[in-house]
N, C-alpha and C. Protein backbone atom coordinates (compact mmCIF):
# COMPACT_ATOMS: atom_id res chain seq x y z
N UNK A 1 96.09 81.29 120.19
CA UNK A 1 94.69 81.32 120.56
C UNK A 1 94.56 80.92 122.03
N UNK A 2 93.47 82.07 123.14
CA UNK A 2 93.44 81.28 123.98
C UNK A 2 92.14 81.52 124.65
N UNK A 3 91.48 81.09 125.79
CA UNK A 3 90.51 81.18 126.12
C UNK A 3 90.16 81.68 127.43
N UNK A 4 89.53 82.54 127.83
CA UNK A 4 88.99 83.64 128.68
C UNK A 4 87.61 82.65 129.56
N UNK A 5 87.45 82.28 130.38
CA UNK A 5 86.10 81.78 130.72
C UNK A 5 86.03 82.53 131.74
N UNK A 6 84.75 83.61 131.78
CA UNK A 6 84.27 84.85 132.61
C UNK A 6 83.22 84.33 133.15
N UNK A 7 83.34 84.04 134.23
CA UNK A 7 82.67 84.05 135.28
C UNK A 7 81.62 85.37 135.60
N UNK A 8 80.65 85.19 135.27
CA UNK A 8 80.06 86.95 136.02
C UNK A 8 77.99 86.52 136.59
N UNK A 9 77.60 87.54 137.41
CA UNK A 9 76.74 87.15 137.77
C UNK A 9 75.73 88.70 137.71
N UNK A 10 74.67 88.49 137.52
CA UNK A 10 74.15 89.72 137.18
C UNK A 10 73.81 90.58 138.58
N UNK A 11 74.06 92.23 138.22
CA UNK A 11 73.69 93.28 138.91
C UNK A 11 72.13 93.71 138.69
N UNK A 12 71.59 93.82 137.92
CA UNK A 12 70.12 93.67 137.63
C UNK A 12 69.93 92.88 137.05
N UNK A 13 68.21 93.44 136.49
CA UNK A 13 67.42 92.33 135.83
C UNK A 13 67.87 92.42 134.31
N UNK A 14 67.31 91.18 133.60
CA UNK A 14 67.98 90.79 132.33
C UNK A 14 66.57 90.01 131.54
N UNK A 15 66.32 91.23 130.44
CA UNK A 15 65.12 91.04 129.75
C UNK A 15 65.60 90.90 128.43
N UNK A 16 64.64 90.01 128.00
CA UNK A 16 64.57 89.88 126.62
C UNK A 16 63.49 90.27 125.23
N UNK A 17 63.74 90.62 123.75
CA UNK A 17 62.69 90.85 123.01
C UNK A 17 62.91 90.42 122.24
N UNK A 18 63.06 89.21 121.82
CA UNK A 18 63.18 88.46 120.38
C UNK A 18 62.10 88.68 119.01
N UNK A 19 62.15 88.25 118.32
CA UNK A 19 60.98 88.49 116.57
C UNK A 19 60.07 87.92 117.07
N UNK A 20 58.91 87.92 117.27
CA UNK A 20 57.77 87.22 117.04
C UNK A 20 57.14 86.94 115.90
N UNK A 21 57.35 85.69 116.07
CA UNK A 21 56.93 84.61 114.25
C UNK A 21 55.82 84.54 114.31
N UNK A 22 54.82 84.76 115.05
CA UNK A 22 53.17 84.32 115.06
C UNK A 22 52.28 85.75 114.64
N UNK A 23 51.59 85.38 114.53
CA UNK A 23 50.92 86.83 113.76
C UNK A 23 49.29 86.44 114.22
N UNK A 24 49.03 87.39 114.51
CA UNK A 24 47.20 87.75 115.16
C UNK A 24 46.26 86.63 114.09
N UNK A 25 45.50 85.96 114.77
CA UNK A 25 44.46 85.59 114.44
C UNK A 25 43.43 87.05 113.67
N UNK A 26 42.83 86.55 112.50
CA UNK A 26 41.51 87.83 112.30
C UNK A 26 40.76 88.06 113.34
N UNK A 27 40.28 87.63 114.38
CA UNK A 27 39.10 88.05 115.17
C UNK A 27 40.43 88.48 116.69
N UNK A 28 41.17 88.08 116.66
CA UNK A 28 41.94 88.53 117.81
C UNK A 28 42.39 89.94 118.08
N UNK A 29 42.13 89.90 119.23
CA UNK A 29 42.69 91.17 119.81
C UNK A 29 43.75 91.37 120.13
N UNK A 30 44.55 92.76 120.33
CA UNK A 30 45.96 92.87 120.39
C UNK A 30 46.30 92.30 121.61
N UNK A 31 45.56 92.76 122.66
CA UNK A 31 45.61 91.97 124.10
C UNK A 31 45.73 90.62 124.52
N UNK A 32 45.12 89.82 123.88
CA UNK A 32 44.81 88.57 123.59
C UNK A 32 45.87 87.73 122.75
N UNK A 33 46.21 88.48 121.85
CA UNK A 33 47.58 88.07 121.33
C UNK A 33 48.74 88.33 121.78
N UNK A 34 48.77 89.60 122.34
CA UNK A 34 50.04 89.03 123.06
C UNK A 34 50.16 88.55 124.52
N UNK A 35 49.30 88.45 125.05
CA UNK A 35 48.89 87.49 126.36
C UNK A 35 49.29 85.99 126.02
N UNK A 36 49.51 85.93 124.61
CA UNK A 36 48.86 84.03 124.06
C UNK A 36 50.62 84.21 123.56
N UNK A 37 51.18 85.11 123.25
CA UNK A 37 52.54 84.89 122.60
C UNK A 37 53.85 85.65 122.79
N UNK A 38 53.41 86.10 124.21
CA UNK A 38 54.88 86.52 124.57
C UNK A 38 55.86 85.74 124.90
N UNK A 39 55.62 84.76 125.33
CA UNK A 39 56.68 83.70 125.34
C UNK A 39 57.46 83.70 124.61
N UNK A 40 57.06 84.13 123.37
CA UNK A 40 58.21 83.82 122.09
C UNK A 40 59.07 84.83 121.86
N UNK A 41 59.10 85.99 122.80
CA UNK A 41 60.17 87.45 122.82
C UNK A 41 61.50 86.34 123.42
N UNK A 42 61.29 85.45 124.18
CA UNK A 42 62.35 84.62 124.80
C UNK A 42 63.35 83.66 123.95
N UNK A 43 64.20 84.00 124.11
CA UNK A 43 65.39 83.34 123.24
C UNK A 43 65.48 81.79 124.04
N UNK A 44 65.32 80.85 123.37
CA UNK A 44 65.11 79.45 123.87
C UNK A 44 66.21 78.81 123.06
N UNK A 45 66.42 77.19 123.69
CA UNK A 45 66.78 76.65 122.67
C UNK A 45 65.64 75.35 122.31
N UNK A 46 66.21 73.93 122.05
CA UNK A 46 65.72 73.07 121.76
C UNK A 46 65.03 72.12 123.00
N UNK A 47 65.53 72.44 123.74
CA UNK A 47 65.56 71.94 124.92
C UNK A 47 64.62 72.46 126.08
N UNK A 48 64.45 73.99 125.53
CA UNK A 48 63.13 74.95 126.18
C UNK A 48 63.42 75.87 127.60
N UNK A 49 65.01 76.03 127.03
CA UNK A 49 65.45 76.58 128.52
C UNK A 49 65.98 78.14 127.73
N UNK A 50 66.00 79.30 128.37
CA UNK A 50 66.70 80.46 128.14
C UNK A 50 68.14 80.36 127.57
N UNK A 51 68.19 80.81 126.80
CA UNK A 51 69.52 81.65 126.26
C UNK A 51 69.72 82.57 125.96
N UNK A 52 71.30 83.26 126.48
CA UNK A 52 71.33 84.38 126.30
C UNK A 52 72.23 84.16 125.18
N UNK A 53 72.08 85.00 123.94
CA UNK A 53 72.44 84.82 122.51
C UNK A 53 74.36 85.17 122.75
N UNK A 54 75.01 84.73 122.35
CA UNK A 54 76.38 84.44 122.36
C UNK A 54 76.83 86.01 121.68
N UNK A 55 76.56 86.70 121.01
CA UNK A 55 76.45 87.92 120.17
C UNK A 55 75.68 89.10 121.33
N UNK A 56 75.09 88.76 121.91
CA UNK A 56 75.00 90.22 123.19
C UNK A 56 76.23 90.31 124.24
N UNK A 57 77.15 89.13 124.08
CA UNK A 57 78.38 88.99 125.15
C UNK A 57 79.08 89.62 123.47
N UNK A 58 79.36 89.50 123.00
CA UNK A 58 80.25 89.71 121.83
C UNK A 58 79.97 91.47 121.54
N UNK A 59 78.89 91.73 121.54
CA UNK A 59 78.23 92.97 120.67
C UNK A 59 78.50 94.16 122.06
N UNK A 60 78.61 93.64 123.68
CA UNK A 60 78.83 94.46 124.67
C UNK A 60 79.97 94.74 124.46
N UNK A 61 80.66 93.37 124.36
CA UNK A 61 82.45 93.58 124.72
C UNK A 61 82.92 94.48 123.75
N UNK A 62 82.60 94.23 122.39
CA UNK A 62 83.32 95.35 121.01
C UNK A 62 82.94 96.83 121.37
N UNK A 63 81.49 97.19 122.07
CA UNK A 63 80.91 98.51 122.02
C UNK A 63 81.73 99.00 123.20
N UNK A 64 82.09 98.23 124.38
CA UNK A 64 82.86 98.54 126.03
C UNK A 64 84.28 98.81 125.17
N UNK A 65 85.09 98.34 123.84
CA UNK A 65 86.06 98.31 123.93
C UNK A 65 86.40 99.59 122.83
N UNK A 66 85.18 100.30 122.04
CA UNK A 66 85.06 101.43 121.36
C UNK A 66 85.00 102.35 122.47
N UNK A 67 84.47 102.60 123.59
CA UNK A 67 84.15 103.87 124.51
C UNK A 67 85.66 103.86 124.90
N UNK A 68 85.85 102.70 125.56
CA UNK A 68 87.16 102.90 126.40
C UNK A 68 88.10 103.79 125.36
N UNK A 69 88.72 103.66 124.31
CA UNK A 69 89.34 103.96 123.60
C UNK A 69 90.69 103.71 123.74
N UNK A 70 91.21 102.71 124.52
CA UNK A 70 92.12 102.26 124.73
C UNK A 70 93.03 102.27 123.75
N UNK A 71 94.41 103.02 123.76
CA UNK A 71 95.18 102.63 122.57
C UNK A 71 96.20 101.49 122.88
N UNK A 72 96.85 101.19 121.59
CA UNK A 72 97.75 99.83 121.24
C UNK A 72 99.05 100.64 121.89
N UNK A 73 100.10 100.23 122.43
CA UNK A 73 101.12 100.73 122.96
C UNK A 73 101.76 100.36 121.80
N UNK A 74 102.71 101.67 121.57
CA UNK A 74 103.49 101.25 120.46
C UNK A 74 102.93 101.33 118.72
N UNK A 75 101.53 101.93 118.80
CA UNK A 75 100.65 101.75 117.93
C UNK A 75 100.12 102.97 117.49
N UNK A 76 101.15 104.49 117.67
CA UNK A 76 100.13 105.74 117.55
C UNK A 76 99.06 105.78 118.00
N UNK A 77 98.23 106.20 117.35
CA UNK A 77 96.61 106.42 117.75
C UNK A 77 95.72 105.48 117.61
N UNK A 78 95.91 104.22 117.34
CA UNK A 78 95.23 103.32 117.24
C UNK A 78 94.98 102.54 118.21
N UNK A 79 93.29 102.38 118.05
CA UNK A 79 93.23 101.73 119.51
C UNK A 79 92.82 100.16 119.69
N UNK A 80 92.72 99.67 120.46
CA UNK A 80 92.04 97.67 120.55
C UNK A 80 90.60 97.46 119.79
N UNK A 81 89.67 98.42 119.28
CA UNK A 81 88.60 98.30 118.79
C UNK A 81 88.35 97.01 117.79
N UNK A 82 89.53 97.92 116.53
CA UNK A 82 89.49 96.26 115.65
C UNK A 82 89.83 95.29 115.89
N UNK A 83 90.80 95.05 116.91
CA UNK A 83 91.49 93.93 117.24
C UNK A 83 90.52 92.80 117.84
N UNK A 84 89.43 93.80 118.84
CA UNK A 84 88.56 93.17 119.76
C UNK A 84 87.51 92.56 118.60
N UNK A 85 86.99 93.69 117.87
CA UNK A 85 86.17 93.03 116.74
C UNK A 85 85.93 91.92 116.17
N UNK A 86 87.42 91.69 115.54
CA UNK A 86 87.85 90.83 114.41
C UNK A 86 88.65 89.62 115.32
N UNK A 87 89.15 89.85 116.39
CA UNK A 87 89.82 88.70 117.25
C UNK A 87 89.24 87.80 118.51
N UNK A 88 88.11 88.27 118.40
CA UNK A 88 87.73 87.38 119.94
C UNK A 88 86.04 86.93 119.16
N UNK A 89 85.58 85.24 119.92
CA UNK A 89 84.53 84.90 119.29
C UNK A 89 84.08 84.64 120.27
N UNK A 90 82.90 83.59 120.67
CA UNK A 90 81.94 83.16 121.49
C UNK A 90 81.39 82.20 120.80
N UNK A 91 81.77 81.17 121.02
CA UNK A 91 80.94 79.41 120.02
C UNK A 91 79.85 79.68 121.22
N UNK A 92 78.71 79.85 120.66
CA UNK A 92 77.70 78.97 121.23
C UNK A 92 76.78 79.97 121.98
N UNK A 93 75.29 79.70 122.27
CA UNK A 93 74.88 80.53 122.93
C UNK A 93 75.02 80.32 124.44
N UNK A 94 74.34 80.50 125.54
CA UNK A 94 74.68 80.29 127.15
C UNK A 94 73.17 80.34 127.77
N UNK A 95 73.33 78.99 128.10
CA UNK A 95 72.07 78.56 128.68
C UNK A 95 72.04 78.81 130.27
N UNK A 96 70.78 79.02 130.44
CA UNK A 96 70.33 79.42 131.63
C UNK A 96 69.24 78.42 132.02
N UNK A 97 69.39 77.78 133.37
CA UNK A 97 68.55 77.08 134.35
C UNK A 97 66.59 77.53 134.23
N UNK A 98 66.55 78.12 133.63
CA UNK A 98 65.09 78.92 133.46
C UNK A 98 64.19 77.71 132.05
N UNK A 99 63.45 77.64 132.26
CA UNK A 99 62.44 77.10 131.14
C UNK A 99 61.46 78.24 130.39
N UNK A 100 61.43 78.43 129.34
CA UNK A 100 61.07 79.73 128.32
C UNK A 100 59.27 79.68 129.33
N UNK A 101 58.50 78.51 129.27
CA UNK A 101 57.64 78.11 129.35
C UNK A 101 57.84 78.56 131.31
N UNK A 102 58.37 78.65 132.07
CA UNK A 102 58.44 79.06 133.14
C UNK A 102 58.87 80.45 133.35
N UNK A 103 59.31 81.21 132.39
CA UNK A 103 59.58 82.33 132.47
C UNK A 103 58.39 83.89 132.94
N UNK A 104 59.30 84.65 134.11
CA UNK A 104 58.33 85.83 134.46
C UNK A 104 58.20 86.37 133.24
N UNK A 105 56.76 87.07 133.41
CA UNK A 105 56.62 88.52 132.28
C UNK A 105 56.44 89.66 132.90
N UNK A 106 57.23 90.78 132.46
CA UNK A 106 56.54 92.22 132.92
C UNK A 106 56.03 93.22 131.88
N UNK A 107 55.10 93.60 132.18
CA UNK A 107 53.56 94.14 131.31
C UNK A 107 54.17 95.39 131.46
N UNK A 108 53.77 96.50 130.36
CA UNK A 108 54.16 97.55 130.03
C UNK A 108 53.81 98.51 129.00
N UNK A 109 53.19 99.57 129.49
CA UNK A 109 53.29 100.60 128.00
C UNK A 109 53.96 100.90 127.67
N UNK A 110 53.55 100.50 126.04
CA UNK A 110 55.43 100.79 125.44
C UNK A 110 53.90 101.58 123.69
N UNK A 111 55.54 102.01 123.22
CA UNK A 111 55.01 103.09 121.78
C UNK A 111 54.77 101.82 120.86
N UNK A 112 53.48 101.94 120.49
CA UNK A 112 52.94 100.77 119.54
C UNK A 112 53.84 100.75 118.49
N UNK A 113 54.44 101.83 117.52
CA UNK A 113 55.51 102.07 116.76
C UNK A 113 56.63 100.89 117.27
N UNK A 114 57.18 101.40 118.55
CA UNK A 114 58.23 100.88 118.84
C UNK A 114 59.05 101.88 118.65
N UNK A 115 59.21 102.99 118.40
CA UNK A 115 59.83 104.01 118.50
C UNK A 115 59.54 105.17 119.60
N UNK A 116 61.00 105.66 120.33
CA UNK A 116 60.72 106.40 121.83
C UNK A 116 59.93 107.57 121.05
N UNK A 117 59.30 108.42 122.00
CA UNK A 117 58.03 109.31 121.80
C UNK A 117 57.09 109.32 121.05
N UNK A 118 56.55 108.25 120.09
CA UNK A 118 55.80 107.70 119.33
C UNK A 118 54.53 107.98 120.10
N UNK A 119 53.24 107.98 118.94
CA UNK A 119 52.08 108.62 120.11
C UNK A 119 51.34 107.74 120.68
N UNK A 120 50.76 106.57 119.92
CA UNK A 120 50.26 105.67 120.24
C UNK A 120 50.66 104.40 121.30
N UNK A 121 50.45 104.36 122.94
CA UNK A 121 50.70 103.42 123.47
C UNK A 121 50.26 102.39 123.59
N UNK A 122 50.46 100.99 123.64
CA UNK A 122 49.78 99.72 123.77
C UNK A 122 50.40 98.97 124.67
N UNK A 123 49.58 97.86 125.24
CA UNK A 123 50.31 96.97 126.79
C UNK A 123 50.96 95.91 125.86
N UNK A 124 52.62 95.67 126.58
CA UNK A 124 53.31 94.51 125.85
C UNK A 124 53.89 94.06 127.30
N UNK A 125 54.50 92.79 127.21
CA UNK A 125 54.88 91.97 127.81
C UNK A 125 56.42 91.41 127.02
N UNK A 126 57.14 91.11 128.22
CA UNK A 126 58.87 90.94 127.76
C UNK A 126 58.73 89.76 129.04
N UNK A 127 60.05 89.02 128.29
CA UNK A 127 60.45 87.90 129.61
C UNK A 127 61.42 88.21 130.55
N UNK A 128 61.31 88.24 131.76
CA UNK A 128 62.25 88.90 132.66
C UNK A 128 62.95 87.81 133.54
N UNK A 129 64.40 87.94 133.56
CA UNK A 129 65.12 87.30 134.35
C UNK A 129 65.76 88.09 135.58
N UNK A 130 65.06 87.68 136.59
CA UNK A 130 65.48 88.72 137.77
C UNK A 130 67.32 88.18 138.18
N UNK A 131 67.43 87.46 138.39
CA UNK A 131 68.84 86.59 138.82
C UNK A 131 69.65 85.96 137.60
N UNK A 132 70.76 85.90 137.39
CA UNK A 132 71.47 85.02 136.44
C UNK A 132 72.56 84.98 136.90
N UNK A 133 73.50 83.98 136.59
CA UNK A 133 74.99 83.37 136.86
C UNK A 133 75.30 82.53 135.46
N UNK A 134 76.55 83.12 134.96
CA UNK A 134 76.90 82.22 133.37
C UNK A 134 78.02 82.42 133.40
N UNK A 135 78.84 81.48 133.10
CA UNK A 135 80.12 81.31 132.51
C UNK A 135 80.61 81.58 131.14
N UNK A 136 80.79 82.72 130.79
CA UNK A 136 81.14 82.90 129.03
C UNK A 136 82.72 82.45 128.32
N UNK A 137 82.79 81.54 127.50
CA UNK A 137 84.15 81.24 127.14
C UNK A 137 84.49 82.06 125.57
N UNK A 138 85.06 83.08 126.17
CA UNK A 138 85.37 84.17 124.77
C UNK A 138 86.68 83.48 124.71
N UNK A 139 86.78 83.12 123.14
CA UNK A 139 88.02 82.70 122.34
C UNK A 139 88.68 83.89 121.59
N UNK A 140 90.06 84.47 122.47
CA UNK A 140 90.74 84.89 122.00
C UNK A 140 91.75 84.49 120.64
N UNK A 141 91.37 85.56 119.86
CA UNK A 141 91.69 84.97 118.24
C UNK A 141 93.18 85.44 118.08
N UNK A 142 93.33 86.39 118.06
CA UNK A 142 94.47 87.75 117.94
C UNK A 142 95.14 87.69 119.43
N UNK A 143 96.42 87.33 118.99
CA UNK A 143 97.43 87.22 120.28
C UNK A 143 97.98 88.56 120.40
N UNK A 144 97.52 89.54 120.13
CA UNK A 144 98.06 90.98 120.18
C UNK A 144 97.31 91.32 121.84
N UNK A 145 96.40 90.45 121.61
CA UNK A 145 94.80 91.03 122.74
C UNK A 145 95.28 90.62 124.12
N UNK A 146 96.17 91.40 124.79
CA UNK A 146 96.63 91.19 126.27
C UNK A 146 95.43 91.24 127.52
N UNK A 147 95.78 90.03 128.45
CA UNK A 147 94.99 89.98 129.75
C UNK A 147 94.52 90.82 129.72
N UNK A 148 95.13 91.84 130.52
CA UNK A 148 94.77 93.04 131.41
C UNK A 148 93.66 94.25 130.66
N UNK A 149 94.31 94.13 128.98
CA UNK A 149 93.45 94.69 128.07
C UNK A 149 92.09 94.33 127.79
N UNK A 150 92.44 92.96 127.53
CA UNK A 150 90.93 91.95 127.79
C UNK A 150 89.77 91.97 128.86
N UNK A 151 90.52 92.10 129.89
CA UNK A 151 89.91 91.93 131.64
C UNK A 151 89.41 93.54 131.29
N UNK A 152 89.97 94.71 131.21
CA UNK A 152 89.24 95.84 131.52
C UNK A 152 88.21 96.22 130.74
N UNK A 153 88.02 95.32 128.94
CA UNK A 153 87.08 95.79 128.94
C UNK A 153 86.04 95.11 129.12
N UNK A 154 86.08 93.71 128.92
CA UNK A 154 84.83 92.72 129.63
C UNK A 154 84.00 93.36 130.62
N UNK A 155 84.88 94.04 131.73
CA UNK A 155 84.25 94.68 132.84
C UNK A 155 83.43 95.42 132.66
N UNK A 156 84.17 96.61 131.54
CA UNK A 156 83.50 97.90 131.21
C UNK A 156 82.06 97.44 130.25
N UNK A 157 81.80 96.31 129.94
CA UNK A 157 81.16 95.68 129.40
C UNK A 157 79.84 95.50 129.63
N UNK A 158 80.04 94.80 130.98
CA UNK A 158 78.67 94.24 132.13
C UNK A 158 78.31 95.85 132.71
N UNK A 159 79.24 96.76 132.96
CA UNK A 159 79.06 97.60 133.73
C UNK A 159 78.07 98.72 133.33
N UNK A 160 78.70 99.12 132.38
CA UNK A 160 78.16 100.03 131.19
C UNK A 160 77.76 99.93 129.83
N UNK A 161 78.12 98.88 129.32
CA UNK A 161 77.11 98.60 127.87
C UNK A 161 75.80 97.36 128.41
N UNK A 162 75.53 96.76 128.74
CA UNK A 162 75.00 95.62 129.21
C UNK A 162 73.95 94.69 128.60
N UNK A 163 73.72 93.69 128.43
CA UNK A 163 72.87 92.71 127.38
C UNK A 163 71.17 92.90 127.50
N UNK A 164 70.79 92.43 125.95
CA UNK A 164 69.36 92.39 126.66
C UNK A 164 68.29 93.83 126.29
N UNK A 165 67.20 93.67 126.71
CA UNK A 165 66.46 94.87 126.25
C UNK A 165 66.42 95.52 127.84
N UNK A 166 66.62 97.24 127.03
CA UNK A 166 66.31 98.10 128.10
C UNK A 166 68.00 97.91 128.93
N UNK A 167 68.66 98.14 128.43
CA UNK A 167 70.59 97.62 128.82
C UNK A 167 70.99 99.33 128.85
N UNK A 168 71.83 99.38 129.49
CA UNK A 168 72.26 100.97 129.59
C UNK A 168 72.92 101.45 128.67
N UNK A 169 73.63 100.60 127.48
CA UNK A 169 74.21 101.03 126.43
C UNK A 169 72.69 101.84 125.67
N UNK A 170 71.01 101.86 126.07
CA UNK A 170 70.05 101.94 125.22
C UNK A 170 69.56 102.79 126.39
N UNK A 171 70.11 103.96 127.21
CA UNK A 171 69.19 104.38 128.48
C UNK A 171 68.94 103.57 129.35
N UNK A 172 68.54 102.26 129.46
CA UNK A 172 68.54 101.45 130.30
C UNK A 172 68.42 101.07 131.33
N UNK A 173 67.68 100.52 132.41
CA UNK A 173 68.60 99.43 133.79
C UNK A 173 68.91 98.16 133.76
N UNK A 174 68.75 97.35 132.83
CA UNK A 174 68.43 95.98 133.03
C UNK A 174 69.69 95.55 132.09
N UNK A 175 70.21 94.71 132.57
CA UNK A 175 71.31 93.57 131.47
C UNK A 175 72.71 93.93 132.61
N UNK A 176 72.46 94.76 133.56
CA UNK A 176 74.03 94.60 133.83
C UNK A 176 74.64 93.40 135.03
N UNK A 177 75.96 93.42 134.46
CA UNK A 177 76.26 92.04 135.16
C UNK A 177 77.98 92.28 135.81
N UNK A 178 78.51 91.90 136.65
CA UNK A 178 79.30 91.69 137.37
C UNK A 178 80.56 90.80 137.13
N UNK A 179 81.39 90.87 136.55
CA UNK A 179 82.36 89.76 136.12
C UNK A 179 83.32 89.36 137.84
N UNK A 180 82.75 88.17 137.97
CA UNK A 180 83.23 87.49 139.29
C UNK A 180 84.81 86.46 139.26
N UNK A 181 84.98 85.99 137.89
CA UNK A 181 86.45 85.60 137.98
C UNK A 181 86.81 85.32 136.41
N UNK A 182 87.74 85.60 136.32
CA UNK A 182 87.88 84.71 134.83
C UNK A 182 89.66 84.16 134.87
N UNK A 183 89.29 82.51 134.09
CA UNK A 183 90.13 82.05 133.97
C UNK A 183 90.63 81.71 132.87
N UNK A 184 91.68 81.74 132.50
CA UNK A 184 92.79 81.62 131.45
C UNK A 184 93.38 79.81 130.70
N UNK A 185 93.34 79.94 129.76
CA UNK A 185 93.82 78.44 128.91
C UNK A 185 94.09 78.59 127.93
């Protein structure tokens, strides 16, 4: 077992859309409600600061390591997919310097559905992180999972799948990020 701590810093912006647990007052308006509760699209912790959920670093790296299609040397046609899957974790989520309660919003027509070409539009609001810098410590599980194998797809990761709503793995611009060093233990 060993540990990867990736250094990376974001190339764009990095938005979020979490469940919203609150539900409209009867006399409230849609406007009004979500003016009063977008805050809560923001992944927080206890403490009231941003997190980015430990499972959007996990859920990029497995999807960066399906495109690549990298095969196992020595392995026929089989490629690092499961290995990456089933062998590498992320304890914990990754906090960010931001307070949920200080967080930008950007306003937007989006398909009241929530589904693309849907007919009905309505104004929503998401929390936007223009800047970020995080250190991710992915625990390599599976000693099959070499550096260099590791390192290319992390990359392909930030580059082209990327975290977050509106991420280019989804059409996208927003979530991509830059891997600036990573160190080994």
């Amino acid at each position: 077992m060993r540990t990867a701590l990736v250094t990376m810093e974001s190339i764009s912006a990095y938005s979020q859309s979490n469940f919203l647990a609150s539900t409209r007052g009867p006399k409230e308006s849609p406007d009004v409600f979500e003016e009063r509760c977008w805050r809560e699209k923001a992944h927080s912790n206890a403490a009231g600061n941003i997190v980015i959920p430990a499972m959007a670093f996990k859920n990029a790296l497995d999807e960066a390591t399906k495109r690549l299609q990298l095969k196992v040397k020595g392995g026929g046609q089989t490629t690092w997919t499961k290995y990456f899957q089933a062998g590498i974790a992320i304890n914990g989520d990754i906090e960010l310097p931001v307070k949920a309660a200080d967080v930008e919003g950007e306003w937007l027509m989006m398909n009241a559905d929530g589904r693309k070409g849907g007919g009905t539009r309505v104004r929503r609001c998401f929390p936007v992180i223009r800047e970020w810098k995080a250190t991710v410590p992915y625990i390599i599980l599976d000693d099959k999972i070499t550096e260099d194998v590791f390192e290319k797809c992390v990359r392909e990761s930030g580059l082209f799948v990327g975290i977050g709503r509106w991420r280019p793995e989804k059409c996208g611009l927003y979530g991509r990020f830059n891997v600036t060093k990573i160190q080994w233990s």
